[in-house]
N, C-alpha and C. Protein backbone atom coordinates (compact mmCIF):
# COMPACT_ATOMS: atom_id res chain seq x y z
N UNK A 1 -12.31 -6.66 22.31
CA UNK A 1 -11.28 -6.15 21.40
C UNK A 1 -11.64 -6.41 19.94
N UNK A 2 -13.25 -6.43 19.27
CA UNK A 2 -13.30 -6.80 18.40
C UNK A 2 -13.07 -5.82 17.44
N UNK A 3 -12.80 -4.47 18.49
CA UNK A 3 -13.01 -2.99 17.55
C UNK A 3 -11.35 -2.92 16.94
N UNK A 4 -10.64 -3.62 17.65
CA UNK A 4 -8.80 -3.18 17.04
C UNK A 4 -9.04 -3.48 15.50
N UNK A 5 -8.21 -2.53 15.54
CA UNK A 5 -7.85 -2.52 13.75
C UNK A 5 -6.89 -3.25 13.22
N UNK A 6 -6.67 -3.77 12.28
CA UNK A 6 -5.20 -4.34 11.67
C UNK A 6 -4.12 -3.61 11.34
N UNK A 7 -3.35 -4.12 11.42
CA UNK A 7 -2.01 -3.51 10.69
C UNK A 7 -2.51 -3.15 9.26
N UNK A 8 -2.88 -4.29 8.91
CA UNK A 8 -3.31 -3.58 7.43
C UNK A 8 -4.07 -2.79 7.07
N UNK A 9 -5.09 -2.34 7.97
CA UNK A 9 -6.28 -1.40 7.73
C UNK A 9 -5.88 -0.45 8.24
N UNK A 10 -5.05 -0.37 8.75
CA UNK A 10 -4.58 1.01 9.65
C UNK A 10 -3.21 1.81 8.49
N UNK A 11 -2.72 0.75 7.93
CA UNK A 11 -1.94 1.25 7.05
C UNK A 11 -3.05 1.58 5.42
N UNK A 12 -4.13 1.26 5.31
CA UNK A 12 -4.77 1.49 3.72
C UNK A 12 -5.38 2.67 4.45
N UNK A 13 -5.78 2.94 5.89
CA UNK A 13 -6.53 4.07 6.48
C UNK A 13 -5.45 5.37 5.97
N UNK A 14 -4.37 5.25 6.16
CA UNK A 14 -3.19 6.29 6.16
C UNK A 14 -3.10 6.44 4.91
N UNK A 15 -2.98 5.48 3.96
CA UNK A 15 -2.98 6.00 2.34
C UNK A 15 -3.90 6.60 1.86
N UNK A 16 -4.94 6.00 2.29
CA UNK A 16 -6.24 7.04 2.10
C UNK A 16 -6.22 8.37 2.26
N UNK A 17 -5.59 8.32 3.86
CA UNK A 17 -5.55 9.69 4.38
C UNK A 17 -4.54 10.87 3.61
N UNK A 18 -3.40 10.13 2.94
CA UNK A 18 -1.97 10.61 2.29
C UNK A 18 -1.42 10.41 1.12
N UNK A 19 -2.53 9.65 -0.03
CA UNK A 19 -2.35 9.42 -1.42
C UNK A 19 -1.29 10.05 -1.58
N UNK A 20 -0.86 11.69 -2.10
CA UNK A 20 0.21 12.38 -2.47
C UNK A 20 1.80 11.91 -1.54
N UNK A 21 1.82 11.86 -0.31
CA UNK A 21 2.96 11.32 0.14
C UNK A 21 3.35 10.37 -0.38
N UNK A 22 2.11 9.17 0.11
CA UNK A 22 2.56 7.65 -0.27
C UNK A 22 3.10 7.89 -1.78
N UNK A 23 2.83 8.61 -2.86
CA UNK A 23 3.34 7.84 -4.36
C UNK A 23 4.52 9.24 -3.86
N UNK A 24 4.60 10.04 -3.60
CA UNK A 24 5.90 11.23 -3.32
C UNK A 24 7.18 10.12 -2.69
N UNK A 25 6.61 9.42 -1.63
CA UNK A 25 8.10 8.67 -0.87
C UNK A 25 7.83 7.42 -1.70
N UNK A 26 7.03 6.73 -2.27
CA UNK A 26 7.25 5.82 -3.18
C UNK A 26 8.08 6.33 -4.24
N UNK A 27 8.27 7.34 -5.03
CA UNK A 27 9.06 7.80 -5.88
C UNK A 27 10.70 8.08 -5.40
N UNK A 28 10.42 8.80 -4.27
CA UNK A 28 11.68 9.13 -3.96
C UNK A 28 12.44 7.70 -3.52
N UNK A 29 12.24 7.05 -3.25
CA UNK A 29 12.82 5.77 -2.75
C UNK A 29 13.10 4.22 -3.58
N UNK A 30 12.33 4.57 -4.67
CA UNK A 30 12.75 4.17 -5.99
C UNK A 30 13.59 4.75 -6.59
N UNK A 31 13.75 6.42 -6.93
CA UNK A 31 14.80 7.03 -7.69
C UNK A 31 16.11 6.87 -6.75
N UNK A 32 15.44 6.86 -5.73
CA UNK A 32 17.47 6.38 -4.61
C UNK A 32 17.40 5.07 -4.65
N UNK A 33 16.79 3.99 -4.74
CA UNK A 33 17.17 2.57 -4.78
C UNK A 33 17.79 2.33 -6.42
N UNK A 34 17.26 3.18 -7.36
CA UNK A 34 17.64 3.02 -8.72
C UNK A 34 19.19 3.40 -8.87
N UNK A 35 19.12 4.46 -8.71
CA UNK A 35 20.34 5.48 -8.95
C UNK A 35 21.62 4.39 -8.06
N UNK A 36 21.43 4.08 -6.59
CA UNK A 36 22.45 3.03 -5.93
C UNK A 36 22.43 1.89 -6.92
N UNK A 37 21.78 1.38 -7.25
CA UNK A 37 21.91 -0.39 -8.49
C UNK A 37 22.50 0.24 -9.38
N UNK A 38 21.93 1.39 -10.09
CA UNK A 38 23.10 1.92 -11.54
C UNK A 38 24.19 2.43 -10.96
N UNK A 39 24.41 3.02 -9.94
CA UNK A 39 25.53 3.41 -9.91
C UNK A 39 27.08 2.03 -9.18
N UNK A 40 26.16 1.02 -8.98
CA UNK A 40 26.92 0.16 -9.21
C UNK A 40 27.44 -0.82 -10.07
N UNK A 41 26.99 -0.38 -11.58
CA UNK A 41 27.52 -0.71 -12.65
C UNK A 41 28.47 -0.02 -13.34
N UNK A 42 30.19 -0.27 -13.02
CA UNK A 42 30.68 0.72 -13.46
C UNK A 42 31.17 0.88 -15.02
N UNK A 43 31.00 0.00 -15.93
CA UNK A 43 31.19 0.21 -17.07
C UNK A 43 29.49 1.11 -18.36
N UNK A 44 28.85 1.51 -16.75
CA UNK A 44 27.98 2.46 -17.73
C UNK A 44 28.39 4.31 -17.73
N UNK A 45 27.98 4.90 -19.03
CA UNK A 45 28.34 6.35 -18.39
C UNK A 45 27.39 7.33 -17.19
N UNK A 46 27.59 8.03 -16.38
CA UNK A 46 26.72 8.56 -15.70
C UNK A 46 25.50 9.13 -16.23
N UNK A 47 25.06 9.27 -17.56
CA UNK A 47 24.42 10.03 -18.30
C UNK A 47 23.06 9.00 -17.97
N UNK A 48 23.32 7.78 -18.73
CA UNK A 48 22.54 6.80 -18.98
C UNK A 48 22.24 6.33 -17.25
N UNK A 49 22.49 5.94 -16.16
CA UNK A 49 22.65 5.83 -14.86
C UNK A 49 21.22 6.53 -14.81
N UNK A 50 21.77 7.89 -14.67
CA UNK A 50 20.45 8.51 -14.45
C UNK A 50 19.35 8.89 -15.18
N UNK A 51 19.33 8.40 -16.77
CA UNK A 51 18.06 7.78 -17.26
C UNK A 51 17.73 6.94 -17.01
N UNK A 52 18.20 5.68 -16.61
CA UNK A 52 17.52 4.71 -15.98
C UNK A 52 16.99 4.73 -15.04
N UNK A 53 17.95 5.57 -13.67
CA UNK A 53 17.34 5.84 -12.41
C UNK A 53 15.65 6.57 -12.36
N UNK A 54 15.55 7.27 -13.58
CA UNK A 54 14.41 8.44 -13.78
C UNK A 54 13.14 7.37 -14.54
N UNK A 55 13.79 6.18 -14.96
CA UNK A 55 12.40 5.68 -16.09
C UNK A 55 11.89 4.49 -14.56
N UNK A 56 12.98 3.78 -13.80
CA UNK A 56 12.51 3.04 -12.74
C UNK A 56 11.61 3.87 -11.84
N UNK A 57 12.05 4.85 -11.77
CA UNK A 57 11.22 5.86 -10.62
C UNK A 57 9.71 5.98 -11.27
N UNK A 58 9.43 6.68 -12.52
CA UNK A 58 8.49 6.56 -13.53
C UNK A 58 7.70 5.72 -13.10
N UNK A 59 8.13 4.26 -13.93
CA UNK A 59 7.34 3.15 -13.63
C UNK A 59 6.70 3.01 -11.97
N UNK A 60 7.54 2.68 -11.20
CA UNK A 60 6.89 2.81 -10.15
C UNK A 60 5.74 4.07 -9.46
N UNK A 61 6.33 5.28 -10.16
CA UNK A 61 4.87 6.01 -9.72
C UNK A 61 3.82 5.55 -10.21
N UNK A 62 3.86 5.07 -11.62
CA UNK A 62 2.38 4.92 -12.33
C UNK A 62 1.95 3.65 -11.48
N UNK A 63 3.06 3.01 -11.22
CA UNK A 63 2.21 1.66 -10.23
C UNK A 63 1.70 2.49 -9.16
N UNK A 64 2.14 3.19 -8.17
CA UNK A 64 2.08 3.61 -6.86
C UNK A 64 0.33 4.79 -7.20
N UNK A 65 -0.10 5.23 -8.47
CA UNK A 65 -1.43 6.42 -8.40
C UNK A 65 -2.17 4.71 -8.93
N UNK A 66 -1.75 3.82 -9.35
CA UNK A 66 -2.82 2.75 -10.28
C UNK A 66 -3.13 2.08 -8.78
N UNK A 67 -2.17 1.87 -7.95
CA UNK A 67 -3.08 1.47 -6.14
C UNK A 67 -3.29 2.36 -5.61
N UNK A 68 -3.12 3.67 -5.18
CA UNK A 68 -3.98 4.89 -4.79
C UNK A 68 -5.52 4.59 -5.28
N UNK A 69 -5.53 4.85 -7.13
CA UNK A 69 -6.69 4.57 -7.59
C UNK A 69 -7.39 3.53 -7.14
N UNK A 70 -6.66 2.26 -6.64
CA UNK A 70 -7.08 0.93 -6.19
C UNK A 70 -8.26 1.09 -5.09
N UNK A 71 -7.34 1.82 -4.46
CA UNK A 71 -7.60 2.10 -2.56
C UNK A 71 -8.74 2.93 -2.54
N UNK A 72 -8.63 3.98 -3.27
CA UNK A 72 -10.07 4.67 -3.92
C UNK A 72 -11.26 4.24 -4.40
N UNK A 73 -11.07 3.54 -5.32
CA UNK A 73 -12.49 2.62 -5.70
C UNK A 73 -13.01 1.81 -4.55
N UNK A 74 -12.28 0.96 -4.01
CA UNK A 74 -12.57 0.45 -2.84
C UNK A 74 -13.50 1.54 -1.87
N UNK A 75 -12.80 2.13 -1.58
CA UNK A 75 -13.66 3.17 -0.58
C UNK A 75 -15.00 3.75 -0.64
N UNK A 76 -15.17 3.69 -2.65
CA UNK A 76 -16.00 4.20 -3.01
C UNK A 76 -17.27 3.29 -3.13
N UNK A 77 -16.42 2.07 -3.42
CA UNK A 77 -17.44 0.96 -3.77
C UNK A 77 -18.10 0.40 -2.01
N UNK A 78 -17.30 0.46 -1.05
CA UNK A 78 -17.52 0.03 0.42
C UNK A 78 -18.34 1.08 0.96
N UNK A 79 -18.63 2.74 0.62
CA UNK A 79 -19.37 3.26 1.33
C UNK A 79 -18.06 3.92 2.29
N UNK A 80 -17.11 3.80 2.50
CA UNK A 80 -16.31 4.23 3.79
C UNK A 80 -16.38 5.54 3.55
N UNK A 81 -16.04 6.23 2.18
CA UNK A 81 -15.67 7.63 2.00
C UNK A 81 -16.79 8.65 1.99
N UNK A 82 -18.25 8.02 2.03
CA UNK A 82 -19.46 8.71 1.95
C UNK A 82 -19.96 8.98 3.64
N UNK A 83 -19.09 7.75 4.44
CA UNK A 83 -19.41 8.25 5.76
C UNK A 83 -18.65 9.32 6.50
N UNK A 84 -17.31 8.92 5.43
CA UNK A 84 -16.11 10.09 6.11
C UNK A 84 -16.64 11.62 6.07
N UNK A 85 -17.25 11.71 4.73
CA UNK A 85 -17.64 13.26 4.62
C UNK A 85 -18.78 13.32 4.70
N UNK A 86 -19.85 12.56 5.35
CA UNK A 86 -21.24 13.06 5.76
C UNK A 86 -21.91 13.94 6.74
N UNK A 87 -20.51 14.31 7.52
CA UNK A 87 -20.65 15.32 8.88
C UNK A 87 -20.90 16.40 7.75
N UNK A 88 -19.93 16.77 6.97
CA UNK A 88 -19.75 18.13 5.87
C UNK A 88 -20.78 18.36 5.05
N UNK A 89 -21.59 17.78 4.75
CA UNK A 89 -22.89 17.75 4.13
C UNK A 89 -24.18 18.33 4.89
N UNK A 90 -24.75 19.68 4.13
CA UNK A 90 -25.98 19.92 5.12
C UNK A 90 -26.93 19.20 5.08
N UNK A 91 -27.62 18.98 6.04
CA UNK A 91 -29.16 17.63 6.00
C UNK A 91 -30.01 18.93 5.88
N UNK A 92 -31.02 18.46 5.05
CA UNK A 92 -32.38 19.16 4.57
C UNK A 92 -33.17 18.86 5.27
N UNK A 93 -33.78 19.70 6.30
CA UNK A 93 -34.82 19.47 6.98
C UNK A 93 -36.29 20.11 6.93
């Protein structure tokens, strides 16, 4: 069983595989975790609520493409992504 994978490698395998989702439901789930915390402040107006909800969401995308980018270099620097697409490559014979 030395071939099982980790939880964790099986989950950086999937980001790899889904960059655009992962920061898409990272966003969306920040702008709904935001929007529920502001909207439980009731002495703010709704206006401001959802500028805040929109700058938390923000921030967290730029975190969520700055580990995409993370997960990327990695791949690039490990060799993984040169084996992924070496079938697609014609060999010169």
């Amino acid at each position: 069983m030395a071939d099982a994978k980790t939880k964790v490698e099986s989950i950086r395998e999937w980001v790899v595989e889904h960059k655009l989702r992962t920061v898409g439901c990272l966003w969306l789930s920040g702008i709904t975790g935001s929007v529920a915390y502001n909207w439980s402040k009731p002495n703010m107006k709704p206006s401001v609520k959802i500028i805040h909800a929109r700058l938390h969401a923000q921030a967290l995308t730029l975190a969520a493409l700055a580990g995409a980018a993370l997960v990327e270099y990695y791949d690039h620097k490990s060799g993984a992504k040169a084996e992924r697409y070496a079938e697609f490559v014609p060999h010169k014979d």
